[in-house]
Each structure stands twice: as C-alpha cells, then as structure tokens.
N, C-alpha and C. Protein backbone atom coordinates (compact mmCIF):
# COMPACT_ATOMS: atom_id res chain seq x y z
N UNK A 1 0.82 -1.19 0.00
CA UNK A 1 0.00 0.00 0.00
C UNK A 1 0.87 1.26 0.00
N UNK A 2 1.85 1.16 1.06
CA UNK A 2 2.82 2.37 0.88
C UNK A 2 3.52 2.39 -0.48
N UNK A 3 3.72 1.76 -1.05
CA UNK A 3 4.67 1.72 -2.42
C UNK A 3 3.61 2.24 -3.48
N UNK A 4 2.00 2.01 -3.33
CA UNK A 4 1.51 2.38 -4.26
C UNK A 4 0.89 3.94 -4.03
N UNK A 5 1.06 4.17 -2.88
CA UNK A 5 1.17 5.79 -2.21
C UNK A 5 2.31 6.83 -2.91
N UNK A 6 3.41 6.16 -2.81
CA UNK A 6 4.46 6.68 -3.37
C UNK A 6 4.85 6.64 -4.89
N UNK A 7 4.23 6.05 -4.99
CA UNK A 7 4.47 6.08 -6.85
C UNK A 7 2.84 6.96 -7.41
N UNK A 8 2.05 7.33 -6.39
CA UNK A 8 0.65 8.13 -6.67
C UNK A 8 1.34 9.38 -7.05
N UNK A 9 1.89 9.68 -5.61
CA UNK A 9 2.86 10.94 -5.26
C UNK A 9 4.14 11.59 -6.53
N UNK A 10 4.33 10.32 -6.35
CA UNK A 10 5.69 11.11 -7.64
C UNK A 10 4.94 11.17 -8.69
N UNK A 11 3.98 10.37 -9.71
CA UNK A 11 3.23 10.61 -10.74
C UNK A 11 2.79 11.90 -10.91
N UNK A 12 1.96 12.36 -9.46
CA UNK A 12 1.41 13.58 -9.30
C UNK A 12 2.35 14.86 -9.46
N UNK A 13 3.76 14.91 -8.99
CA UNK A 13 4.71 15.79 -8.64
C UNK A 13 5.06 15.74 -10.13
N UNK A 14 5.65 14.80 -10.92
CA UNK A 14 5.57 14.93 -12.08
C UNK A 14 4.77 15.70 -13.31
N UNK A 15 3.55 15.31 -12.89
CA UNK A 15 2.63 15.88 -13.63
C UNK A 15 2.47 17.37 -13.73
N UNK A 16 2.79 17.51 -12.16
CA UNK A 16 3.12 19.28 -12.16
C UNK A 16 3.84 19.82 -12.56
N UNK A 17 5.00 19.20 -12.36
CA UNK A 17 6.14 19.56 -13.10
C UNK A 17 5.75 19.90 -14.47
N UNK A 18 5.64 19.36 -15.28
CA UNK A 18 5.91 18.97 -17.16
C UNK A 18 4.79 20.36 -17.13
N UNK A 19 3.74 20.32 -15.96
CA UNK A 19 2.65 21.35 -16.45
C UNK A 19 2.95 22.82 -16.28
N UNK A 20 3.80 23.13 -15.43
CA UNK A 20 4.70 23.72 -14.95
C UNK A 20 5.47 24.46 -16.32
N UNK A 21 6.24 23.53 -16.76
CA UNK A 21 7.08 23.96 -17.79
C UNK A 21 6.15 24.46 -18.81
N UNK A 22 5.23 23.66 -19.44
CA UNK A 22 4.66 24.09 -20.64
C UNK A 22 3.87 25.42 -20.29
N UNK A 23 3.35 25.79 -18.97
CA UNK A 23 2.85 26.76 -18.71
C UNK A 23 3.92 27.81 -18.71
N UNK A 24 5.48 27.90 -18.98
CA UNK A 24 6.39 28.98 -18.67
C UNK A 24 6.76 29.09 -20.35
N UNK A 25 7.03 27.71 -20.60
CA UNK A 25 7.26 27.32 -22.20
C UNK A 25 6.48 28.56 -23.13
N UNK A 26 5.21 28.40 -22.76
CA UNK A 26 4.56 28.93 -23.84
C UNK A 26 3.56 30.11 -23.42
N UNK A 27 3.80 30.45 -22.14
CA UNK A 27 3.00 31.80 -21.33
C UNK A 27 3.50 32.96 -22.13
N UNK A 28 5.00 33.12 -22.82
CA UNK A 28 4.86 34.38 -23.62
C UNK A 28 5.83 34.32 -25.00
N UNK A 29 4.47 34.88 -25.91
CA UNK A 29 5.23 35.06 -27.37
C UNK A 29 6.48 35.01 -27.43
N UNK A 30 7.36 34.57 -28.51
CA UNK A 30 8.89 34.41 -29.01
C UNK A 30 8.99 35.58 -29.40
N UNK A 31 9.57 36.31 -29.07
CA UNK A 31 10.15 37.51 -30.36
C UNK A 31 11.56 37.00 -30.99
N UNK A 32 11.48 36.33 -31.97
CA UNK A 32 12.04 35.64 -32.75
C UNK A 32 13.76 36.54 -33.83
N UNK A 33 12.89 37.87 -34.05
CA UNK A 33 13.65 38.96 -34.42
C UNK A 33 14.86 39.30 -33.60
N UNK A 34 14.39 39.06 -31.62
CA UNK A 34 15.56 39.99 -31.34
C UNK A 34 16.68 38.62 -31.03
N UNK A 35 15.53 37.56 -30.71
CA UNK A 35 16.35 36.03 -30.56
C UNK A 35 17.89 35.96 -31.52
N UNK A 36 16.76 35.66 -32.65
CA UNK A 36 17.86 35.83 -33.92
C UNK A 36 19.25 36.80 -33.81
N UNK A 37 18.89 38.29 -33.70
CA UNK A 37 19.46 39.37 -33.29
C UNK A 37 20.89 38.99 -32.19
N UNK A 38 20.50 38.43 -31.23
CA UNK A 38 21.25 38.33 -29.90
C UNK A 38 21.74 37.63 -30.37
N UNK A 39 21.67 36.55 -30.92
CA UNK A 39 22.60 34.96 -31.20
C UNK A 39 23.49 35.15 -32.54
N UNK A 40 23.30 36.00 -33.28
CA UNK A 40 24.31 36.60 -34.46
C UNK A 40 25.47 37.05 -34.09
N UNK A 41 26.75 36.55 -34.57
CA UNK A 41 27.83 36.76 -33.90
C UNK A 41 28.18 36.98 -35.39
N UNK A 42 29.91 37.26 -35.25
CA UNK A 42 31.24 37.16 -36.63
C UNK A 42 30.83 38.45 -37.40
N UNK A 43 30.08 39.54 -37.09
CA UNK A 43 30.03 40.25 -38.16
C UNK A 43 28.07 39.68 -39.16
N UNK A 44 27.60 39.10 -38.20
CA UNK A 44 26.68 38.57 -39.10
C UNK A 44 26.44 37.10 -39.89
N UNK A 45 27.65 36.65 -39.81
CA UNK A 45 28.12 35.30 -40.48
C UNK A 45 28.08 33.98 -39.99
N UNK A 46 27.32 34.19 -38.69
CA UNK A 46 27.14 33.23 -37.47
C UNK A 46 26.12 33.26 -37.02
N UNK A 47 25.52 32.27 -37.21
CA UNK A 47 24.36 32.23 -36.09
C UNK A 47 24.14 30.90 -35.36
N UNK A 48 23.65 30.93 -34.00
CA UNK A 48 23.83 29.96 -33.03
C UNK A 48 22.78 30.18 -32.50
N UNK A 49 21.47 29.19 -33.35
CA UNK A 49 20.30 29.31 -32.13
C UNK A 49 20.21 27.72 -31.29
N UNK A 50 21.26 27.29 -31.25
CA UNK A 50 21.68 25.75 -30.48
C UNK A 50 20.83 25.67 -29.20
N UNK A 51 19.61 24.79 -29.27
CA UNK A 51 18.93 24.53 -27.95
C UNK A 51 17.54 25.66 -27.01
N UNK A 52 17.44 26.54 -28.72
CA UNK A 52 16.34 27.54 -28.64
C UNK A 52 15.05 27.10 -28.74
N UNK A 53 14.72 25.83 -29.20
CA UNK A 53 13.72 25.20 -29.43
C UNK A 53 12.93 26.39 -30.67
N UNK A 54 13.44 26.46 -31.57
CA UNK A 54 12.38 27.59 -32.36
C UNK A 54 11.65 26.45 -33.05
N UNK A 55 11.64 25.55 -33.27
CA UNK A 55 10.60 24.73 -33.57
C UNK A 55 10.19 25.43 -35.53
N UNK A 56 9.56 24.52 -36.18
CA UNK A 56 9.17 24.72 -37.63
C UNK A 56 8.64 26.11 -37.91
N UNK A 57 8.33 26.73 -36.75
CA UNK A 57 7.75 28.02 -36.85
C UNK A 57 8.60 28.64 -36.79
N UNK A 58 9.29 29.12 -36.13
CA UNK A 58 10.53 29.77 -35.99
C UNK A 58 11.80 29.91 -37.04
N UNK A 59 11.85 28.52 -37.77
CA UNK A 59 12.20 28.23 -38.90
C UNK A 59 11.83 28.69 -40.04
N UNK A 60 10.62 29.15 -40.34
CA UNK A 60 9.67 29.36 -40.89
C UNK A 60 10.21 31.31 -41.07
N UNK A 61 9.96 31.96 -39.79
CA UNK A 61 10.39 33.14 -39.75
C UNK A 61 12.23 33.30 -40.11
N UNK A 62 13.04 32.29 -39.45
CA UNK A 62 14.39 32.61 -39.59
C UNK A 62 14.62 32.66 -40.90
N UNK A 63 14.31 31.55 -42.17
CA UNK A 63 14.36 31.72 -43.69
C UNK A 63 13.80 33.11 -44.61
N UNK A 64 13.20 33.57 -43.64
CA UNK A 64 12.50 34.93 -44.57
C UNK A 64 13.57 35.94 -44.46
N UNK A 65 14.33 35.94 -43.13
CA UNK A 65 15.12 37.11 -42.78
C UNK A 65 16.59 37.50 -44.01
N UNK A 66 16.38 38.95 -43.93
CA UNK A 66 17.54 39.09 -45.41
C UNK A 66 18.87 38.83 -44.68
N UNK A 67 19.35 38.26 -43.16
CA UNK A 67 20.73 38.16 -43.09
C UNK A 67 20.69 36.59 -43.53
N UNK A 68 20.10 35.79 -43.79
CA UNK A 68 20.46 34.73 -43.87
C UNK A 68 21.14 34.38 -44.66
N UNK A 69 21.54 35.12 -46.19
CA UNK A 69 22.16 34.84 -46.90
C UNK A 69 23.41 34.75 -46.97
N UNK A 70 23.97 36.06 -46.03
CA UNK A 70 25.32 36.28 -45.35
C UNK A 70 26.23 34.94 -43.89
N UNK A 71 25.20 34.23 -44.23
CA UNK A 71 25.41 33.29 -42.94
C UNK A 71 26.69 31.99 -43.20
N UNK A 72 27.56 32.17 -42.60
CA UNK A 72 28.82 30.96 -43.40
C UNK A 72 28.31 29.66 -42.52
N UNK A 73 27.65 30.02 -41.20
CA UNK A 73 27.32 29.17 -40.22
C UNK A 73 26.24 28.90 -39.66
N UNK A 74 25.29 27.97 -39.67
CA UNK A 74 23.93 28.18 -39.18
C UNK A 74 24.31 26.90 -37.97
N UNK A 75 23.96 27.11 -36.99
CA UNK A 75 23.64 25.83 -35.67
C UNK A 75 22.45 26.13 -35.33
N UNK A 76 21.66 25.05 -35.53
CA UNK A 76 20.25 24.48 -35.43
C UNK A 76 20.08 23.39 -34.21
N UNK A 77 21.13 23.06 -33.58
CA UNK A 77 21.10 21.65 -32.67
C UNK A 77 19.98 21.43 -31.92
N UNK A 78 18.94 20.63 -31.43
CA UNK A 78 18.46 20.81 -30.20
C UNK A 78 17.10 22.36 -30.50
N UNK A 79 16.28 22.03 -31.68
CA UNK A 79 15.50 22.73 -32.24
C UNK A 79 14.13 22.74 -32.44
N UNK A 80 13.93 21.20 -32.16
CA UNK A 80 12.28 20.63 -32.38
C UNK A 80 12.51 20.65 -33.80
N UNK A 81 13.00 20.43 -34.64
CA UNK A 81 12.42 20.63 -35.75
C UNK A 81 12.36 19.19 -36.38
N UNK A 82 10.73 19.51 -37.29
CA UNK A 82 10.23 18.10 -37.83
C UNK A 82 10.55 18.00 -39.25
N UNK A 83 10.08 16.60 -39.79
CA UNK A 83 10.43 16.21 -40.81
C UNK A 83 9.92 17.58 -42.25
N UNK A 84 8.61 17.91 -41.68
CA UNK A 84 8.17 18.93 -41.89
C UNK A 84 8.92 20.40 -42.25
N UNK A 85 9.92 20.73 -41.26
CA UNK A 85 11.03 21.83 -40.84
C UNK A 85 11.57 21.33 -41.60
N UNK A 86 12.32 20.20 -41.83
CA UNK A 86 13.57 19.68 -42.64
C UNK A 86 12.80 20.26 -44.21
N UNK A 87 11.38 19.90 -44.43
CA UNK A 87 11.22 19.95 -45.82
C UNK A 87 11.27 21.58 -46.41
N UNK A 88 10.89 22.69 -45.31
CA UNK A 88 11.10 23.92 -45.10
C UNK A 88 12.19 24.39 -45.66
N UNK A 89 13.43 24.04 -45.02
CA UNK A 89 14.29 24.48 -44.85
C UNK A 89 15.10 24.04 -46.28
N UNK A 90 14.65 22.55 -46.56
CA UNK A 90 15.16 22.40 -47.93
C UNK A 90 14.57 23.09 -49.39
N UNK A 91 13.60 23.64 -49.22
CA UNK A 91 13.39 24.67 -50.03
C UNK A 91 13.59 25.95 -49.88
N UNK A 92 14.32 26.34 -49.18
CA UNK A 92 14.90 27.77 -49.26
C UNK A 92 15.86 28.04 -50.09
N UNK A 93 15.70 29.45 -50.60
CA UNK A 93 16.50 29.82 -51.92
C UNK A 93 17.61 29.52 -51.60
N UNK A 94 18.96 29.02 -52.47
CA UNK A 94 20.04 28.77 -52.48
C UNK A 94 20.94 30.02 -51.22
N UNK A 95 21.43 29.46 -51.10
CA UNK A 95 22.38 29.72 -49.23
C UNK A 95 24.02 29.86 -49.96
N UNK A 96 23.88 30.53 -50.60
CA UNK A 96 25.62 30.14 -51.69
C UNK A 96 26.74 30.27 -50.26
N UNK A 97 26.67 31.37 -49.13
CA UNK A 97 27.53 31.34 -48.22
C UNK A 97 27.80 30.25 -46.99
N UNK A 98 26.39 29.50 -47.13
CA UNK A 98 26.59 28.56 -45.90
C UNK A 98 27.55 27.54 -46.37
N UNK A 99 28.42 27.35 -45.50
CA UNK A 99 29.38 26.70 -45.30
C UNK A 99 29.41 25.16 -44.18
N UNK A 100 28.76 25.31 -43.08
CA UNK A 100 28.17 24.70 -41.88
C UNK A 100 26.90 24.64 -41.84
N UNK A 101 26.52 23.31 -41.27
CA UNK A 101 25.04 23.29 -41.12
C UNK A 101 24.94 22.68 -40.09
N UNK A 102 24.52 22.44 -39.00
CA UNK A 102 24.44 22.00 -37.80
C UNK A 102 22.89 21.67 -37.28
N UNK A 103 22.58 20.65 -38.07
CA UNK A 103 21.13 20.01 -37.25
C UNK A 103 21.10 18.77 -36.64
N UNK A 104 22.00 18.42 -36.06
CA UNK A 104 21.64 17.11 -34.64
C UNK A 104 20.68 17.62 -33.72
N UNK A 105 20.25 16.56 -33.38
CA UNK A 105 19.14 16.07 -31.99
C UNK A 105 17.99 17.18 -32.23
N UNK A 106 17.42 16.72 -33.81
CA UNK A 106 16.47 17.28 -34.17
C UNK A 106 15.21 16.39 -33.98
N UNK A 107 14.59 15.77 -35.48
CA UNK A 107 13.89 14.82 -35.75
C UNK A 107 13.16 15.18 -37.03
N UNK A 108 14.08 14.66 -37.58
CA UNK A 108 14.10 14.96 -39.36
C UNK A 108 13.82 13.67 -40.05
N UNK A 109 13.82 12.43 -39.38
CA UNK A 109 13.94 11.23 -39.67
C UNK A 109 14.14 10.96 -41.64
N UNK A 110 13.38 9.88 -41.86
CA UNK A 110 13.51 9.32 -43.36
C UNK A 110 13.29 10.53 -44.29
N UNK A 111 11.99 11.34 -44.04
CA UNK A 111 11.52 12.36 -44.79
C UNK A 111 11.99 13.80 -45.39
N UNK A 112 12.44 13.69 -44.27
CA UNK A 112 12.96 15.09 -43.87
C UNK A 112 14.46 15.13 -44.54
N UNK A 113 15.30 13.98 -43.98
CA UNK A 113 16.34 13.65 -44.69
C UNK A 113 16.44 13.57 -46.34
N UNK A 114 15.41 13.16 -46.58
CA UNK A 114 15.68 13.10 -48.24
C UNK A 114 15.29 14.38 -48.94
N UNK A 115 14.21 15.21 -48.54
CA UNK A 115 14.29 17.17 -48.76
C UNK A 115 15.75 17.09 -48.76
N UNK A 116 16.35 17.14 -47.54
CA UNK A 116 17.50 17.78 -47.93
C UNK A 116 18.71 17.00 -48.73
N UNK A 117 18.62 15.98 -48.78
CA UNK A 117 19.52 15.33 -49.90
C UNK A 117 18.94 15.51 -51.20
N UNK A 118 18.18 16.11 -51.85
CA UNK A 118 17.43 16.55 -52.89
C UNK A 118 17.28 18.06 -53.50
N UNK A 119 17.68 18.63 -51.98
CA UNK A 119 18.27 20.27 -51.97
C UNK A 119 19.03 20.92 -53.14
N UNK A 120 18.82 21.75 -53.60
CA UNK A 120 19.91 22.48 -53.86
C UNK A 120 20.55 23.96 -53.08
N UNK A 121 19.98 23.66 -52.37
CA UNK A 121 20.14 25.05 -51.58
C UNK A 121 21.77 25.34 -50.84
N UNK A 122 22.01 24.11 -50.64
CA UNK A 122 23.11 24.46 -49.90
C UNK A 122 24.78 24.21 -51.33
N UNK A 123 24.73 24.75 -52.23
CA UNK A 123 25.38 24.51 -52.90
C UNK A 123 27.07 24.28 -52.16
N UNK A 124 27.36 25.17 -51.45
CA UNK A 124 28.84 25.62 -51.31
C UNK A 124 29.16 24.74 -49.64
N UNK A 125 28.07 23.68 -49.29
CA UNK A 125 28.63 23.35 -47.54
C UNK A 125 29.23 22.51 -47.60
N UNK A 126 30.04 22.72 -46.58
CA UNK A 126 31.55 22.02 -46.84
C UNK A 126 31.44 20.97 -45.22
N UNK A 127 30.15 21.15 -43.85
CA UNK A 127 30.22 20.48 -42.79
C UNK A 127 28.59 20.37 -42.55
N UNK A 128 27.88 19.01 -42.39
CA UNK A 128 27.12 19.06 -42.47
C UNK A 128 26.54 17.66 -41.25
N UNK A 129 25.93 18.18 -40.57
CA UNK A 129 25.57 17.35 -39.31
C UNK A 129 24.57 17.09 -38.86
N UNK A 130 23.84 16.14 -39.31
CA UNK A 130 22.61 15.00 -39.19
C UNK A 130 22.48 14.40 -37.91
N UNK A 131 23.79 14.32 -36.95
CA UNK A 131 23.75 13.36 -35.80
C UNK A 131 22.04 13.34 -35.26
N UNK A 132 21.74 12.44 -34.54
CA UNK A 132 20.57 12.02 -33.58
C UNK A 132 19.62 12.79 -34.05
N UNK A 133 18.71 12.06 -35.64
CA UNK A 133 17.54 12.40 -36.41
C UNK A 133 16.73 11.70 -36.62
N UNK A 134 16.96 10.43 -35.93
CA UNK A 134 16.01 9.41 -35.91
C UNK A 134 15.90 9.03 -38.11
N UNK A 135 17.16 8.98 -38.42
CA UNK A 135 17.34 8.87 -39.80
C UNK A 135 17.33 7.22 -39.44
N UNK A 136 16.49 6.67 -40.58
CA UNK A 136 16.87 5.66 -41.25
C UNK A 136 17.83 4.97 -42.57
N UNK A 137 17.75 4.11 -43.11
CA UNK A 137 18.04 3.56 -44.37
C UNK A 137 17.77 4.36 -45.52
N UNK A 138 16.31 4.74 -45.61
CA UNK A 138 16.06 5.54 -46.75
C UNK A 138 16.91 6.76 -46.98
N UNK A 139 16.94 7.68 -45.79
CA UNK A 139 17.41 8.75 -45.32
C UNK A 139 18.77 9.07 -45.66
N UNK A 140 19.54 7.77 -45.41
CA UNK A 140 21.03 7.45 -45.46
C UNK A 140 21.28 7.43 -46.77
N UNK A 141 20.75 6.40 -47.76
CA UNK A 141 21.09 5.84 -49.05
C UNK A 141 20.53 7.39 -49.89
N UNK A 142 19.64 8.31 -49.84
CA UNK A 142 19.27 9.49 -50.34
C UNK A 142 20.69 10.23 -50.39
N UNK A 143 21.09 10.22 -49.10
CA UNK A 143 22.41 11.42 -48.82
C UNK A 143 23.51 10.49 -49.76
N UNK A 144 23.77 9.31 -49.41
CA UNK A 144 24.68 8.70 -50.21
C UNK A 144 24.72 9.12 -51.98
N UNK A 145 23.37 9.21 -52.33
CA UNK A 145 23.14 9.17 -53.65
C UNK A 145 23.07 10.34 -54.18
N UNK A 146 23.14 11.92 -53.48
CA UNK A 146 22.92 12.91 -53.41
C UNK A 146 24.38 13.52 -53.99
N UNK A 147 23.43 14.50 -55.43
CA UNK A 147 24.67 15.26 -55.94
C UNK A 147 25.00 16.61 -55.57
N UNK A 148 23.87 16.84 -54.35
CA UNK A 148 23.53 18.24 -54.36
C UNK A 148 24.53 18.64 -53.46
N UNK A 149 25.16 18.15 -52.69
CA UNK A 149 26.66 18.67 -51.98
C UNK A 149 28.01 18.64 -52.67
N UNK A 150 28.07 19.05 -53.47
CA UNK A 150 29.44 19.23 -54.54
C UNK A 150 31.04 19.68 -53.62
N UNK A 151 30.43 20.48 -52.41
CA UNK A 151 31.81 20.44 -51.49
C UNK A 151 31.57 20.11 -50.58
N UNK A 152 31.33 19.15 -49.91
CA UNK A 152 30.64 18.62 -48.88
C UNK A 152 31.91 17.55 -48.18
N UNK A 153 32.86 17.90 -47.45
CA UNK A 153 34.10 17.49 -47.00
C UNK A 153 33.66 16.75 -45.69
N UNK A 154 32.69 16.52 -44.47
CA UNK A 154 32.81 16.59 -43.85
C UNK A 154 30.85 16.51 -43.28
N UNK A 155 31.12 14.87 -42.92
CA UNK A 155 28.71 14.44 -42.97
C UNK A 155 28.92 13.68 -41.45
N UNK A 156 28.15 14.29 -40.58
CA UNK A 156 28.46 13.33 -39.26
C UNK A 156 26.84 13.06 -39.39
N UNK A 157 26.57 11.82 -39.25
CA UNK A 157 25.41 10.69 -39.20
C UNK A 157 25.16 10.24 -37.75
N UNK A 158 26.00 10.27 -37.28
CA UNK A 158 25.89 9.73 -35.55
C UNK A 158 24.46 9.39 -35.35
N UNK A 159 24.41 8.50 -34.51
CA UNK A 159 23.17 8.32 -33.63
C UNK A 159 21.65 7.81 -33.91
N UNK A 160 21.92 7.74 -35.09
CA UNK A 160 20.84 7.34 -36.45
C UNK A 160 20.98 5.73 -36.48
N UNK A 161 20.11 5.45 -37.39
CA UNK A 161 19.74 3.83 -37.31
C UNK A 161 19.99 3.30 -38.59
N UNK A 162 20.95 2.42 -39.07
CA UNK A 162 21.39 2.11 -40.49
C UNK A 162 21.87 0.67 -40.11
N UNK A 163 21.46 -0.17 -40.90
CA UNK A 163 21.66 -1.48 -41.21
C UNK A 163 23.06 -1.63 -41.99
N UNK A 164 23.67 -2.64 -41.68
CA UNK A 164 24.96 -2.93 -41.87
C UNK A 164 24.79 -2.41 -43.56
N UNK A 165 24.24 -2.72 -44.28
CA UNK A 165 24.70 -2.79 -45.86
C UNK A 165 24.60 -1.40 -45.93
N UNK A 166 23.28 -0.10 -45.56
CA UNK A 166 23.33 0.99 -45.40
C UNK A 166 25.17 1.73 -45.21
N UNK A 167 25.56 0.82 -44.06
CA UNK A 167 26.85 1.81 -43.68
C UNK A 167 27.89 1.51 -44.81
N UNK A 168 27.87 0.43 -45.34
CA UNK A 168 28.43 -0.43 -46.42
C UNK A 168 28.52 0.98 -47.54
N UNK A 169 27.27 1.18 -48.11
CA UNK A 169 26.92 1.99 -49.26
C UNK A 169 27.52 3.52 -48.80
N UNK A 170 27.34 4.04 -47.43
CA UNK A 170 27.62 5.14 -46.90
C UNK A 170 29.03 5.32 -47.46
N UNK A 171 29.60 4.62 -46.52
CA UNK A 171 31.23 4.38 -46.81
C UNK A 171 31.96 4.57 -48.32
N UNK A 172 31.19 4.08 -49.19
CA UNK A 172 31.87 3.61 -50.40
C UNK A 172 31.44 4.79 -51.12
N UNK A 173 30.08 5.05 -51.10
CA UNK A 173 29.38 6.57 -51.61
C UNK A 173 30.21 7.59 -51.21
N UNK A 174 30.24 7.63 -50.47
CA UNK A 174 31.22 9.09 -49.54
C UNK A 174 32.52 8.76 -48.79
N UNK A 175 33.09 8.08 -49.63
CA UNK A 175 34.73 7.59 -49.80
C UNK A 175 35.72 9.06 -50.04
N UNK A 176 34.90 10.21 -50.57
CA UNK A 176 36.01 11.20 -51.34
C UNK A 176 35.76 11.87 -50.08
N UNK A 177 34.98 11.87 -49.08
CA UNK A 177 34.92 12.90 -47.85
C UNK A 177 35.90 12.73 -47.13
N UNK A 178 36.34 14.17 -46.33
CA UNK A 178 37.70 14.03 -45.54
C UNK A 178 37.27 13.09 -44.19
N UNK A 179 36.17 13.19 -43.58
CA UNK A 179 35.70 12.66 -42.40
C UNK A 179 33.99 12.60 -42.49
N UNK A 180 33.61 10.75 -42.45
CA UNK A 180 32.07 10.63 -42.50
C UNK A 180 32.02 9.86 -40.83
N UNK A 181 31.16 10.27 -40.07
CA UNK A 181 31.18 10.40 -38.80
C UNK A 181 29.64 9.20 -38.93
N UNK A 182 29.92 7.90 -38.71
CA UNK A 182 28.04 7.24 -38.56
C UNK A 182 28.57 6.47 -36.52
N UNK A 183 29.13 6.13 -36.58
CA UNK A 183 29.32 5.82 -35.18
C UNK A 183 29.32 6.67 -34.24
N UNK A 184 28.44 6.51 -32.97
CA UNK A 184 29.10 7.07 -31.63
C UNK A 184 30.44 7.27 -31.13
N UNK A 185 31.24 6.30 -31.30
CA UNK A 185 32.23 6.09 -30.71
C UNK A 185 33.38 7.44 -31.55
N UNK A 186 32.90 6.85 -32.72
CA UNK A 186 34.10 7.94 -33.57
C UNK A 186 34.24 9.41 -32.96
C-alpha cells in the first residue's frame, strides 16, 4: 500500500512539473527577431540558435530574414524541428555562403532527410551534421546518392539507425569525404 502511495505521489509531482514547464514554455510570445538578433555573432556570419527550441515556426520566420544569406554558419542543434522543418528548410533559396550546417538532436527522420539530400540550396557546404535524427536507411542511401553537396568534406550521421549494408553503401558513396562520422564512438 505504501509503495503504491508513493508512486501516486511522484506521478502527481511529475505531472506538475511537465505542467509547470509548458505553462512557462509557452506563457509568452517568441520575439524571434531579437532572438535571432542576440545569437548573431562574426560580423553577421554566425548564427547559433543551439537549444532555442524555435521549432518549424521559428524556422519558418528565420528563412524569410535578409541576413540569412550572409550566414557561413547556421547551428540548429536541439531545435524541435520536424520532418516537416527539414522539408522547409530544404526549399529555401540557395544559401551560396553557408558553409556549416548543424542540425543534430532534431527529428528529421527518413523524410525530412531526403528534402534535404534533394536540396539544392546548400550549394557551397563544406560540414554538415545529421547526428541524432532518428534517420533511417532511406534517409542514409538518399544522402549517399545525393549530388547536391558538390563540397561537402565533412557528414556526421551519428546516432541514427542504419543497417549494416546501409553503412556499407555510406562508406563507399562518400569515400572522397575528408571525415564521415556514422558511429558514436568515432
């Protein structure tokens, strides 16, 4: 009886919690403008919204903005963004300056992944980071097969889910890259 007292209790404390957050989460509008604004570093050429949660909406506003074009660096890590966002983002007008792309521990999975292996937007990126997207096979063999990164030196895959022959094809596909990152450990 006491054990099922105590697991009532923490359920409950929990519950407040999470309700807690979403009530602070989302009690007041993003101003997205000055977000953006504050996190622009290098002269403009940087941006670091790493762990802002701007979510597909936010995404949505960051692509309209006229510095984006000037951007050598975008970090997206830790963003909410869905397969949806991924398909967003892969239709945005060509990015000739981005250089870096930084979307781990998103959730871009199969779908989302192949927008952007289908891209042309990112003509000129030379570092490009997929880690923990809940990517599959499809996802993988797209990027493998993908001409749309012409300088693309440098693909970390981490954390993603690929069947031995997948890493097989990875490997051999993207043999001319200086460093393809699919393991944790690496």
């Amino acid at each position: 009886m006491l054990k099922r007292k105590c697991f009532f209790l923490l359920l409950v404390f929990l519950l407040l919690v999470n309700l807690g957050e979403a009530q602070t989460t989302f009690s007041e509008p993003v101003d997205f403008e000055k977000l953006f604004a504050e996190n622009l570093s290098r002269g403009g050429k940087v941006l670091n919204l790493s762990g802002k949660k701007i979510g597909d909406e936010g995404l949505k506003i960051l692509l309209k903005q006229a510095f984006i074009k000037k951007l050598k660096k975008l970090d997206l890590r830790y963003n909410d963004i869905s397969p949806n966002g991924a398909k967003i983002l892969a239709q945005t007008p060509p990015l000739p300056k981005l250089k870096t792309l930084i979307l781990r521990h998103n959730f871009f999975a199969d779908e989302g992944t192949v927008a952007l292996a289908n891209s042309s937007s990112f003509p000129n990126l030379e570092k490009l980071q997929l880690g923990w997207n809940e990517i599959r096979d499809a996802g993988a063999l797209a990027l493998a097969n993908s001409k749309n990164f012409p300088k693309l030196k440098k693909l970390d895959l981490r954390g993603n889910f690929f069947a031995g022959k997948t890493k097989e094809t990875l490997r051999s596909s993207l043999s001319h890259l200086k460093t393809l990152r699919i393991f944790q450990s690496e």
